[in-house]
C-alpha atoms as a PDB file:
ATOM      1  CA  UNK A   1     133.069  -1.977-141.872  1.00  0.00           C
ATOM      2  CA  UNK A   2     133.496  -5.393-143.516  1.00  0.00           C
ATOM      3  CA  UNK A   3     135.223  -7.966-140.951  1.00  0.00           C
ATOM      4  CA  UNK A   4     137.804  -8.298-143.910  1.00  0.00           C
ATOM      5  CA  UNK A   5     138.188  -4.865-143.737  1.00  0.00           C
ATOM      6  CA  UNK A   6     138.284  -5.150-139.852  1.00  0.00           C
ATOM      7  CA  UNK A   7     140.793  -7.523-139.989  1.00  0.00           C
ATOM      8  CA  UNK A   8     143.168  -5.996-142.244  1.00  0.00           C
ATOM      9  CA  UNK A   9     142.756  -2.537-139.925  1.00  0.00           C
ATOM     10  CA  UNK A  10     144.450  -4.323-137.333  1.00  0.00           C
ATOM     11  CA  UNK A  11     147.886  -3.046-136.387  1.00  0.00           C
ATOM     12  CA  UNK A  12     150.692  -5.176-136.672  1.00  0.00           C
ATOM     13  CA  UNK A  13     152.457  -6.140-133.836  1.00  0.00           C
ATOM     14  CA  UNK A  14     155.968  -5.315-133.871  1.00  0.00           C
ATOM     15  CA  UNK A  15     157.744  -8.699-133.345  1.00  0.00           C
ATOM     16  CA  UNK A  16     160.990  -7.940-131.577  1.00  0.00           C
ATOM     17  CA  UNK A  17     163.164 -10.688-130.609  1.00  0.00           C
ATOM     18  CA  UNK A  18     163.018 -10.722-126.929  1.00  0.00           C
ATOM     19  CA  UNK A  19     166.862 -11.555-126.825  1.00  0.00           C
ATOM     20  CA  UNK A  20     168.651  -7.443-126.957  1.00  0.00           C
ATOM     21  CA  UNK A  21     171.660  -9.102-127.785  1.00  0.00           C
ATOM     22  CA  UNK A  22     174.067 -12.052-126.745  1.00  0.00           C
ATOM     23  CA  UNK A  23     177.484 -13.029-125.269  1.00  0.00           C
ATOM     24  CA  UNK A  24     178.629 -15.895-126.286  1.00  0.00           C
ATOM     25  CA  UNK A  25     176.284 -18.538-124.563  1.00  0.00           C
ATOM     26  CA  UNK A  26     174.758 -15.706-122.526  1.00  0.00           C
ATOM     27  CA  UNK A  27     171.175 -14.004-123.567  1.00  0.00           C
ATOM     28  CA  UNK A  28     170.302 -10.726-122.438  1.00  0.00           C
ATOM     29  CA  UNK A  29     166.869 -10.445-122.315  1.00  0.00           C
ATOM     30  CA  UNK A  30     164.890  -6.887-122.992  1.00  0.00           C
ATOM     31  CA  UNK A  31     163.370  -7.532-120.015  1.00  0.00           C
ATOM     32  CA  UNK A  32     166.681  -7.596-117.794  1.00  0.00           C
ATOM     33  CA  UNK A  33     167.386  -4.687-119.316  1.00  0.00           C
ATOM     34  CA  UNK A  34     164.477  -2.890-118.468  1.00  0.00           C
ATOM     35  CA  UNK A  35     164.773  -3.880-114.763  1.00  0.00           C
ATOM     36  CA  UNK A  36     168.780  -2.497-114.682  1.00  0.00           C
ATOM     37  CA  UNK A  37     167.935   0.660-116.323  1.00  0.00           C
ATOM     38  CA  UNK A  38     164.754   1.507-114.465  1.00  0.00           C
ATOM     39  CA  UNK A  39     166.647   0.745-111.140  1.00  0.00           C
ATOM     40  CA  UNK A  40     169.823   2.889-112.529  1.00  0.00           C
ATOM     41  CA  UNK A  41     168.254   5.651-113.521  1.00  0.00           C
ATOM     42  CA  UNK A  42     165.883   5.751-110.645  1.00  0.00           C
ATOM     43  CA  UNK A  43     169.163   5.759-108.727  1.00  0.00           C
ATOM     44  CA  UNK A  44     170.172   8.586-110.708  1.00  0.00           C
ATOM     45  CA  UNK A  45     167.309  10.885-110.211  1.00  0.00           C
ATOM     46  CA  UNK A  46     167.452  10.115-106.193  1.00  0.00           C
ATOM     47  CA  UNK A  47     170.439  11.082-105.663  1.00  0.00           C
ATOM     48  CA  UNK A  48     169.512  14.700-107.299  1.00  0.00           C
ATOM     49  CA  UNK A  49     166.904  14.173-105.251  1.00  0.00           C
ATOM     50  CA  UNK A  50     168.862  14.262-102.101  1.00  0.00           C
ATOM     51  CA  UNK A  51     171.590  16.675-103.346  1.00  0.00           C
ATOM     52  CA  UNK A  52     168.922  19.527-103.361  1.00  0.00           C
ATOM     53  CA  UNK A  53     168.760  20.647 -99.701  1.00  0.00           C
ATOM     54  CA  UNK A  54     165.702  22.712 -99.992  1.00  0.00           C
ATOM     55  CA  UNK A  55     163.539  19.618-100.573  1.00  0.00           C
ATOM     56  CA  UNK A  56     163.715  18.515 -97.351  1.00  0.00           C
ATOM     57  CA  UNK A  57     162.493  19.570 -93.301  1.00  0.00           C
ATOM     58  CA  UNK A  58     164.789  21.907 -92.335  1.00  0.00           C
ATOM     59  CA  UNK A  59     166.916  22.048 -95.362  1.00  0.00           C
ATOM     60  CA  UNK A  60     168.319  18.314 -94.269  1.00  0.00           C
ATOM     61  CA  UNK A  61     168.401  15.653 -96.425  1.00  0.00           C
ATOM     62  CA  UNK A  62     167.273  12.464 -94.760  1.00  0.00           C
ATOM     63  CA  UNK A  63     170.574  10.142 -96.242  1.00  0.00           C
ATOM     64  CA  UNK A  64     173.439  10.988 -98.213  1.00  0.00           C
ATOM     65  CA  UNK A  65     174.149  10.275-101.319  1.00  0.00           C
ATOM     66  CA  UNK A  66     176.415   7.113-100.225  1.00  0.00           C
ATOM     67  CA  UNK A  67     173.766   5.837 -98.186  1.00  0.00           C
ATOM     68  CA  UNK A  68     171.633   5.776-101.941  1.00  0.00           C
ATOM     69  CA  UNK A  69     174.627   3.974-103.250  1.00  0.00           C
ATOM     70  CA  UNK A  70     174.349   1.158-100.733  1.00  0.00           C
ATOM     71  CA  UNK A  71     170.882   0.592-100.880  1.00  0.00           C
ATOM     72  CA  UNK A  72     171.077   0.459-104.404  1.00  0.00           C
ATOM     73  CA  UNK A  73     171.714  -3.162-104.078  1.00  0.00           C
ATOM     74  CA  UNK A  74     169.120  -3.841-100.977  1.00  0.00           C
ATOM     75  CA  UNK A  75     166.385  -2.254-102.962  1.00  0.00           C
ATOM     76  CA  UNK A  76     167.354  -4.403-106.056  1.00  0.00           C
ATOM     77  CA  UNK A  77     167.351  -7.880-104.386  1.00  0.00           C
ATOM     78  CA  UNK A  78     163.809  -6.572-102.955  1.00  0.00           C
ATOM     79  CA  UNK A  79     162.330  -6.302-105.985  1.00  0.00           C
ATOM     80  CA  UNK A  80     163.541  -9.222-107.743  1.00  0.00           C
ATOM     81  CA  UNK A  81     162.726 -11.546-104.746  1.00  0.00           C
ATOM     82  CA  UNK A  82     159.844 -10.373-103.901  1.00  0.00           C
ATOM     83  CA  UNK A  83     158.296  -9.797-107.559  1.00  0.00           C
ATOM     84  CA  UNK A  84     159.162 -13.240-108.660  1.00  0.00           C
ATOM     85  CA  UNK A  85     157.669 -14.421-104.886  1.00  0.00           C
ATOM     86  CA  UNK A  86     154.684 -12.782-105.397  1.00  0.00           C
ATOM     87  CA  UNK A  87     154.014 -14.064-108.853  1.00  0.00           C
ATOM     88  CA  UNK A  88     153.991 -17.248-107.232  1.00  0.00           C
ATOM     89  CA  UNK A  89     152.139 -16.865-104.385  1.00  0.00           C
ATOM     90  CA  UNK A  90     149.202 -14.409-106.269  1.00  0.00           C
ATOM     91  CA  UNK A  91     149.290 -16.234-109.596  1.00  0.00           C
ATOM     92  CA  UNK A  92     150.847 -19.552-110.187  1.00  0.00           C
ATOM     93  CA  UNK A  93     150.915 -20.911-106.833  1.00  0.00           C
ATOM     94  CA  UNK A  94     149.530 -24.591-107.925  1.00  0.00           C
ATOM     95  CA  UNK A  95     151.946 -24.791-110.839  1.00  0.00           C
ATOM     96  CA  UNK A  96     154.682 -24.306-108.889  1.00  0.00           C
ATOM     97  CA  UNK A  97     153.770 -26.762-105.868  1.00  0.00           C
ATOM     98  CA  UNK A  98     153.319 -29.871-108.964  1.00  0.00           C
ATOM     99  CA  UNK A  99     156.628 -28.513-110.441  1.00  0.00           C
ATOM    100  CA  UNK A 100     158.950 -26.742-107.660  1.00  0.00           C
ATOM    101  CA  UNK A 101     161.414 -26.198-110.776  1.00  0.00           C
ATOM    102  CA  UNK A 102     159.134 -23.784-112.296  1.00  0.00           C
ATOM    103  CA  UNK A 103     159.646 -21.255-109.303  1.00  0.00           C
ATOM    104  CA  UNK A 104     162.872 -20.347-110.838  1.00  0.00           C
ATOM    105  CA  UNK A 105     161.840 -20.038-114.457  1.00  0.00           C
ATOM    106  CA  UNK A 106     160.983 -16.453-114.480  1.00  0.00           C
ATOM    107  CA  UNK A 107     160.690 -16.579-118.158  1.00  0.00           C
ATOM    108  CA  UNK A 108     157.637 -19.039-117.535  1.00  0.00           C
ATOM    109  CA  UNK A 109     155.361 -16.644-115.850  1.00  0.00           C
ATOM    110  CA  UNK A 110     157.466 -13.375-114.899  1.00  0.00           C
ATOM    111  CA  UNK A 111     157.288 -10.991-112.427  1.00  0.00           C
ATOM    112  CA  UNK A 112     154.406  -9.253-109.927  1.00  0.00           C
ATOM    113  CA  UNK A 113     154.233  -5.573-109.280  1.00  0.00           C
ATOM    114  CA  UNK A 114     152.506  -6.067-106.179  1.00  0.00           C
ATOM    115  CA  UNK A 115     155.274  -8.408-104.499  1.00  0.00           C
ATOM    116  CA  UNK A 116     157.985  -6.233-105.777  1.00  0.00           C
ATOM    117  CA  UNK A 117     156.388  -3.617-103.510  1.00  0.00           C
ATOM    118  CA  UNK A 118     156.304  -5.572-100.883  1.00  0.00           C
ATOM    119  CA  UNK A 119     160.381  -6.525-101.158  1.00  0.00           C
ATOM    120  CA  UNK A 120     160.936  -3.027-101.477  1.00  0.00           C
ATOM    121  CA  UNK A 121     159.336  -1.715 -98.702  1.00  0.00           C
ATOM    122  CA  UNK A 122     161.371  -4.936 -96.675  1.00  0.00           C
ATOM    123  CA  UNK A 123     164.284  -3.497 -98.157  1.00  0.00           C
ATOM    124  CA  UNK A 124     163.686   0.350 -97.368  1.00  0.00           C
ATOM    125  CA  UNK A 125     162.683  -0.985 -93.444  1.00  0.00           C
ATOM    126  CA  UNK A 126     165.608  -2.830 -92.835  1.00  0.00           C
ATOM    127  CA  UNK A 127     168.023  -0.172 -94.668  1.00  0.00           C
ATOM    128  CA  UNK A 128     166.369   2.445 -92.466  1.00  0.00           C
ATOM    129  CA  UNK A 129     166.944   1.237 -89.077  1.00  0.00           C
ATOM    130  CA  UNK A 130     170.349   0.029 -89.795  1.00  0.00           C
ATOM    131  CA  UNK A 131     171.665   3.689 -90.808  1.00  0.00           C
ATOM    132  CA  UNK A 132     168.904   5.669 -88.656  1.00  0.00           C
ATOM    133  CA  UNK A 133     167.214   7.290 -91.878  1.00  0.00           C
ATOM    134  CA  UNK A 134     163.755   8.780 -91.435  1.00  0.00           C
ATOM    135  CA  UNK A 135     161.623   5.808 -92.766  1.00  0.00           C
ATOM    136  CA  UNK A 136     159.023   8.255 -94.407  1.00  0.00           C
ATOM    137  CA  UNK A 137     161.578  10.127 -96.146  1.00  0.00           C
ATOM    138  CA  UNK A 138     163.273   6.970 -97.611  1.00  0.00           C
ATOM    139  CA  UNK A 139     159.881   5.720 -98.773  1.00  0.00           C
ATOM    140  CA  UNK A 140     159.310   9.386-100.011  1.00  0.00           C
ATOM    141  CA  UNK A 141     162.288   8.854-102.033  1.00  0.00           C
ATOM    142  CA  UNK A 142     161.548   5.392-103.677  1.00  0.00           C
ATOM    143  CA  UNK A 143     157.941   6.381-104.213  1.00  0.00           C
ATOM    144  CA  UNK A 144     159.399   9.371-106.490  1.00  0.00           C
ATOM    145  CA  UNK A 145     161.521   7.368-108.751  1.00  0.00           C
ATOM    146  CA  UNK A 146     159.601   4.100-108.603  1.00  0.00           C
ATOM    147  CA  UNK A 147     157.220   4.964-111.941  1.00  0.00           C
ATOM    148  CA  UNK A 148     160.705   4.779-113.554  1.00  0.00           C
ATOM    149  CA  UNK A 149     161.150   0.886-113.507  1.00  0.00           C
ATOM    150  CA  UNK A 150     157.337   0.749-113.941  1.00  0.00           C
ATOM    151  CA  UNK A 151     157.765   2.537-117.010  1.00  0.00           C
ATOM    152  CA  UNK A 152     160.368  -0.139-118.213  1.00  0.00           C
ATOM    153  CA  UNK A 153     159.050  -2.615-116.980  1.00  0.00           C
ATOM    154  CA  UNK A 154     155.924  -2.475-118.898  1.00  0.00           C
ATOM    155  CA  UNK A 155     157.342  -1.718-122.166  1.00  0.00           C
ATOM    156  CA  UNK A 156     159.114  -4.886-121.957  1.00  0.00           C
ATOM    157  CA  UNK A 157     156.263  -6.533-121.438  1.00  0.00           C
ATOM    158  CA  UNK A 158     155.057  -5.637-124.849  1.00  0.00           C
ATOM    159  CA  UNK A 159     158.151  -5.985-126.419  1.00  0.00           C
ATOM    160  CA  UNK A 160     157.860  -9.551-125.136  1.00  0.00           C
ATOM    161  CA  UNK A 161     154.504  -9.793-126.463  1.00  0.00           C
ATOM    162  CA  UNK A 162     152.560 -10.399-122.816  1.00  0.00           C
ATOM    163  CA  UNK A 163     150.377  -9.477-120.543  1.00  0.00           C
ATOM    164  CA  UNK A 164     148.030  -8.341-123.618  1.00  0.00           C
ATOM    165  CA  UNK A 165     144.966  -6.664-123.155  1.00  0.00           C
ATOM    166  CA  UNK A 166     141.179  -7.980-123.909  1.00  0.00           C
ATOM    167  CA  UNK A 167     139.947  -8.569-127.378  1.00  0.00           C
ATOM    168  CA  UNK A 168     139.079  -4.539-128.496  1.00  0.00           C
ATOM    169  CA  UNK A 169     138.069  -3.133-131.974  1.00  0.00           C
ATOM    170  CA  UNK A 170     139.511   0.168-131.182  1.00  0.00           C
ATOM    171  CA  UNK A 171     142.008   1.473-133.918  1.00  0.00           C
ATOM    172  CA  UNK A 172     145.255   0.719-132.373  1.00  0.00           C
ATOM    173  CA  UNK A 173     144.229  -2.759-131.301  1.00  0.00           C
ATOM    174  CA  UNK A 174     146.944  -5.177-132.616  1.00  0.00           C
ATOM    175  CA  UNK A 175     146.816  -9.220-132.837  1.00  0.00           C
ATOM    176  CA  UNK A 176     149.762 -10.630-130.006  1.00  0.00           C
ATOM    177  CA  UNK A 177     151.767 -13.551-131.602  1.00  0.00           C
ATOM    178  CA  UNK A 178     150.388 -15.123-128.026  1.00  0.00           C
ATOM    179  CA  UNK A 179     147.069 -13.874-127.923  1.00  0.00           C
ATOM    180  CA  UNK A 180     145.305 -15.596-130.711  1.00  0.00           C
ATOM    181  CA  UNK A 181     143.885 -13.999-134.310  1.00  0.00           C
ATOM    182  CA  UNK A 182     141.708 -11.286-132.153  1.00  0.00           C
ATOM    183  CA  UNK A 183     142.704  -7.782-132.298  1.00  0.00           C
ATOM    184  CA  UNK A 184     143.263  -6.525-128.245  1.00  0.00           C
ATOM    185  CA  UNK A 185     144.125  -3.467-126.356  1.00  0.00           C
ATOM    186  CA  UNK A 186     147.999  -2.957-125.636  1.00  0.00           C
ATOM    187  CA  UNK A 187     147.348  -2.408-122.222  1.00  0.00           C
ATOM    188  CA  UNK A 188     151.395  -2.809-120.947  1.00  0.00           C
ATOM    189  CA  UNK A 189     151.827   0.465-123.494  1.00  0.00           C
ATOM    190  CA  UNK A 190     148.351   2.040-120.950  1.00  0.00           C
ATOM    191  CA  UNK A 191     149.819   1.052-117.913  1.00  0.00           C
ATOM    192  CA  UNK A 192     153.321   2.044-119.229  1.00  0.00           C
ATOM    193  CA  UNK A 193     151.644   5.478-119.760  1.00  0.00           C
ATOM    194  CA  UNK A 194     149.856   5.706-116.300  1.00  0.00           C
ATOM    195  CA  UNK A 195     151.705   4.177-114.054  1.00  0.00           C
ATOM    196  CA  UNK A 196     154.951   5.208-115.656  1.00  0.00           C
ATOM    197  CA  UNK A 197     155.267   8.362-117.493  1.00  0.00           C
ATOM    198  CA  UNK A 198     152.017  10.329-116.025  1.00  0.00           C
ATOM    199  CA  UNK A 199     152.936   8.941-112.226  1.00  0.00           C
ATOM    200  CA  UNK A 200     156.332   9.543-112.684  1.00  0.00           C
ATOM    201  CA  UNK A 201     155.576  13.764-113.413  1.00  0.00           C
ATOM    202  CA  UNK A 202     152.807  14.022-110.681  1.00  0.00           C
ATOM    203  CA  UNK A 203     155.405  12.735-108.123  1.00  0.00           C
ATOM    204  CA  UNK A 204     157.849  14.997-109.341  1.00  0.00           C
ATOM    205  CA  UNK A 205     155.904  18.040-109.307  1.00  0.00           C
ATOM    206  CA  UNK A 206     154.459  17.069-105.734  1.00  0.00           C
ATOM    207  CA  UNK A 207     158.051  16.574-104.418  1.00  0.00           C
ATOM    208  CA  UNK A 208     159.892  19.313-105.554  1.00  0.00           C
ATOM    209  CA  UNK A 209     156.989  21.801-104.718  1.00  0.00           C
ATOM    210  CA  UNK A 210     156.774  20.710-101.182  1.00  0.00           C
ATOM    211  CA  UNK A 211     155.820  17.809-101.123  1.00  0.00           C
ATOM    212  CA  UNK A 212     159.084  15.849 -99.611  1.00  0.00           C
ATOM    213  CA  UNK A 213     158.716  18.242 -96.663  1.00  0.00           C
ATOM    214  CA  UNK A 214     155.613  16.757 -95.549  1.00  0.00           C
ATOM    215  CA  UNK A 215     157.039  13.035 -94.531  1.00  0.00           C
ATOM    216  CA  UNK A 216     155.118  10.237 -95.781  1.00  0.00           C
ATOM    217  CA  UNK A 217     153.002  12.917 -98.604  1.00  0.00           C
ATOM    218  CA  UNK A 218     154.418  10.989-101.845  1.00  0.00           C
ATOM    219  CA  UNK A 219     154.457   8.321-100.471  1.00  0.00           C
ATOM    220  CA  UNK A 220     150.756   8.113-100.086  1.00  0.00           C
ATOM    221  CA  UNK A 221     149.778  10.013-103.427  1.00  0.00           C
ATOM    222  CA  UNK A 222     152.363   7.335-104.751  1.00  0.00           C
ATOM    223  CA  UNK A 223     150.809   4.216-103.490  1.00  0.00           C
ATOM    224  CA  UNK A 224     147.287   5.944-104.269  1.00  0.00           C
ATOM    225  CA  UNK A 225     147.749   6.883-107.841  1.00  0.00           C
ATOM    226  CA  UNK A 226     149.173   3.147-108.642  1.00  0.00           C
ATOM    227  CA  UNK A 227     146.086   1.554-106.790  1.00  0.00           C
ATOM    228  CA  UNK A 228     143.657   3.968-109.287  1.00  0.00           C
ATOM    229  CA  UNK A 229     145.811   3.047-112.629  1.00  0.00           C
ATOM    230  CA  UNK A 230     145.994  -0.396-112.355  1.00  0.00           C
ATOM    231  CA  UNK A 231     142.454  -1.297-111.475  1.00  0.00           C
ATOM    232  CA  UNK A 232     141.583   1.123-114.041  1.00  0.00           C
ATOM    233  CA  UNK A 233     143.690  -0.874-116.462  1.00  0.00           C
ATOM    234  CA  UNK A 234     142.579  -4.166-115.341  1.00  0.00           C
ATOM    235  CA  UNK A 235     139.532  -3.214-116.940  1.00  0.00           C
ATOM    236  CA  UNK A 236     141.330  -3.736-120.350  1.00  0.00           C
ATOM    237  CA  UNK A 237     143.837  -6.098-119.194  1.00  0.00           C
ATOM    238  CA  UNK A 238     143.280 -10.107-120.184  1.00  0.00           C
ATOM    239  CA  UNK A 239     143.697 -11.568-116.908  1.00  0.00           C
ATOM    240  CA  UNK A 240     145.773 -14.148-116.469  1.00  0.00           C
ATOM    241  CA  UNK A 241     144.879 -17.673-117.690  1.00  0.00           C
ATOM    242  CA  UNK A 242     145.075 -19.833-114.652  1.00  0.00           C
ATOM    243  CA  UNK A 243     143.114 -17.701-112.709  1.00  0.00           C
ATOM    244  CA  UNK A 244     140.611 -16.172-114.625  1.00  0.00           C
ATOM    245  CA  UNK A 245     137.781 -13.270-113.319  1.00  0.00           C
ATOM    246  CA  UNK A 246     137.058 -13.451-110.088  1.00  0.00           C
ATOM    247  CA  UNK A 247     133.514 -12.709-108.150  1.00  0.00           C
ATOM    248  CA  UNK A 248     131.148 -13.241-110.997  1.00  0.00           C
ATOM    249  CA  UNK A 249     133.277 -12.490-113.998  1.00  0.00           C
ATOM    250  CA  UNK A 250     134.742  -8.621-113.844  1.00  0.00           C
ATOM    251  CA  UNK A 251     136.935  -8.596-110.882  1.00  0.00           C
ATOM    252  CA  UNK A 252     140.292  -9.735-111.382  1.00  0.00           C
ATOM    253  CA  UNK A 253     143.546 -10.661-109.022  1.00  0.00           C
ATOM    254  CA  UNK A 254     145.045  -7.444-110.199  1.00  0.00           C
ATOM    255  CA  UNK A 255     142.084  -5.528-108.461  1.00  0.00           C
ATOM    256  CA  UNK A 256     141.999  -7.278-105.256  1.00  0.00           C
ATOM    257  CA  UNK A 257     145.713  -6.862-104.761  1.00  0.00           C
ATOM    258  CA  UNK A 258     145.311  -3.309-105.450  1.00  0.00           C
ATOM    259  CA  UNK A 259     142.586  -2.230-103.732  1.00  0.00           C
ATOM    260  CA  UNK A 260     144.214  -2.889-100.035  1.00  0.00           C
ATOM    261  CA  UNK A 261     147.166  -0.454-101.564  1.00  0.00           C
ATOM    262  CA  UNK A 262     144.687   2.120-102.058  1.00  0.00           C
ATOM    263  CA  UNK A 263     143.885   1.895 -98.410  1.00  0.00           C
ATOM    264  CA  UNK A 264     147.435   1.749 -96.989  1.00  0.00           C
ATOM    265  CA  UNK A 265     148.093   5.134 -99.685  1.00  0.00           C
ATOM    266  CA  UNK A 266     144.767   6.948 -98.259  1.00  0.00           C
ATOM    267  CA  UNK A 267     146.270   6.608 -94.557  1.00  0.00           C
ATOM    268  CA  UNK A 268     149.404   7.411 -95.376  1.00  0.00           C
ATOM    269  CA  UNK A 269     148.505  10.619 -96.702  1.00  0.00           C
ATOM    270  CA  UNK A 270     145.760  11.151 -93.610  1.00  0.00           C
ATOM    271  CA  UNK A 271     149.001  10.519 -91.796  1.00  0.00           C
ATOM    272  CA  UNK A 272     151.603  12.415 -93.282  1.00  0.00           C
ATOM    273  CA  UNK A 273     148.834  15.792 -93.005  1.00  0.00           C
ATOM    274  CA  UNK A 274     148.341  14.751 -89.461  1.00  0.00           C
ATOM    275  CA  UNK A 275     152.151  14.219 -88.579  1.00  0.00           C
ATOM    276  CA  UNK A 276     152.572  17.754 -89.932  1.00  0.00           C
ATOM    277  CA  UNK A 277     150.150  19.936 -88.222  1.00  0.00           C
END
């Protein structure tokens, strides 16, 4: 094929305004959205979650379904803290330390999965011990639901035209508005797919076929299966600009975050086997 041909192969990016819609002086962002409706319905499904008794050791739910109202907000104010945190600290720490102002433009920069975990699980410890919930179960519980806002959460991130993939001649490469004339992989819509959609039925099917019964089981296959995804998509992913590969050119910060997850997810499942025999 001609690269004139090539070129005009390319699949057009849909250009969505970022903005959903406005009030007034106020933008809502896509991306907002995607946060509040992964969290919501995440909410949602959790709190079928708990209503169905024969999930759970002993036919007990670990919480009630006010306790999953409560920590609605907790787990919420994890994420956000922690993902914007983490961003910094992983990604952009020297920006922000020669402009302090830039730590709270999360439109400059965004959000990291892997500190979002890590507010989570602060959030999910703390809620725990202050109502007496089995830890394991309440982790069970977030692991289920969390491909939800991962789902989201990626889309938006196409919608919003970032976090594009690495220049690709496959057929559904598309040219970012961002990422220069080269065609590249859409690898939010890949990791929207894994991480989201495809996680988010493998936890289901392990939970409600046993799996919840087993404390700390989804949990690990949770944590696991998100390790494998992303640093199987961070082989198409462009990483990001101020950091670059890492270790010779092929390993990026994506990889190196993940790969102590997939540790912590192995032992968790050793542990929940071994906690159950």
């Amino acid at each position: 094929m001609s690269p004139a041909a090539e070129l005009l192969s390319i699949l057009t990016f849909p250009a969505i305004d970022p903005i959903a819609f406005s009030v007034g002086p106020l933008a809502i962002h896509w991306y907002g959205l995607a946060y509040v409706c992964g969290i919501m319905l995440g909410w949602a499904v959790a709190r079928s979650l708990v209503r169905n008794e024969k999930l759970w050791p002993a036919n007990t739910p670990p919480c009630t379904v006010a306790h999953l109202d409560d920590f609605l907000v907790w787990v919420a104010i994890g994420i956000v803290l922690g993902g914007r945190l983490g961003y910094i600290f992983f990604y952009d720490l020297s920006s922000v330390i020669a402009d302090p102002i830039r730590a709270i433009e999360v439109w400059n920069g965004g959000m990291s999965f892997h500190g979002g975990f890590a507010g989570a699980t602060l959030a999910m410890i703390l809620f725990a011990r202050r109502h007496t919930i089995p830890i394991w179960s309440l982790f069970d519980i977030v692991a289920s639901v969390a491909p939800i806002g991962i789902f989201f959460g990626r889309v938006a991130n196409f919608v919003n035209g970032e976090l594009w993939g690495r220049p690709s001649n496959v057929p559904w490469a598309m040219a970012f508005p961002t990422g220069g004339p080269f065609p590249r992989h859409p690898s939010q819509l890949y990791e929207a797919l894994l991480e989201g959609l495809l996680m988010f039925v493998l936890l289901q099917i392990i939970g409600r076929t046993g799996g919840f019964r087993m404390r700390g089981q989804v949990t690990g296959c949770f944590v696991s299966l998100y390790a494998v995804a992303r640093i199987t998509v961070e082989f198409f992913r462009e990483p990001d600009p101020q950091l670059g590969y890492l270790a010779g050119g092929w390993l990026t910060m994506g990889m190196v975050l993940s790969l102590p997850m997939l540790a912590v997810g192995l032992w968790a499942l050793w542990r929940a086997r071994r906690a159950a025999r």
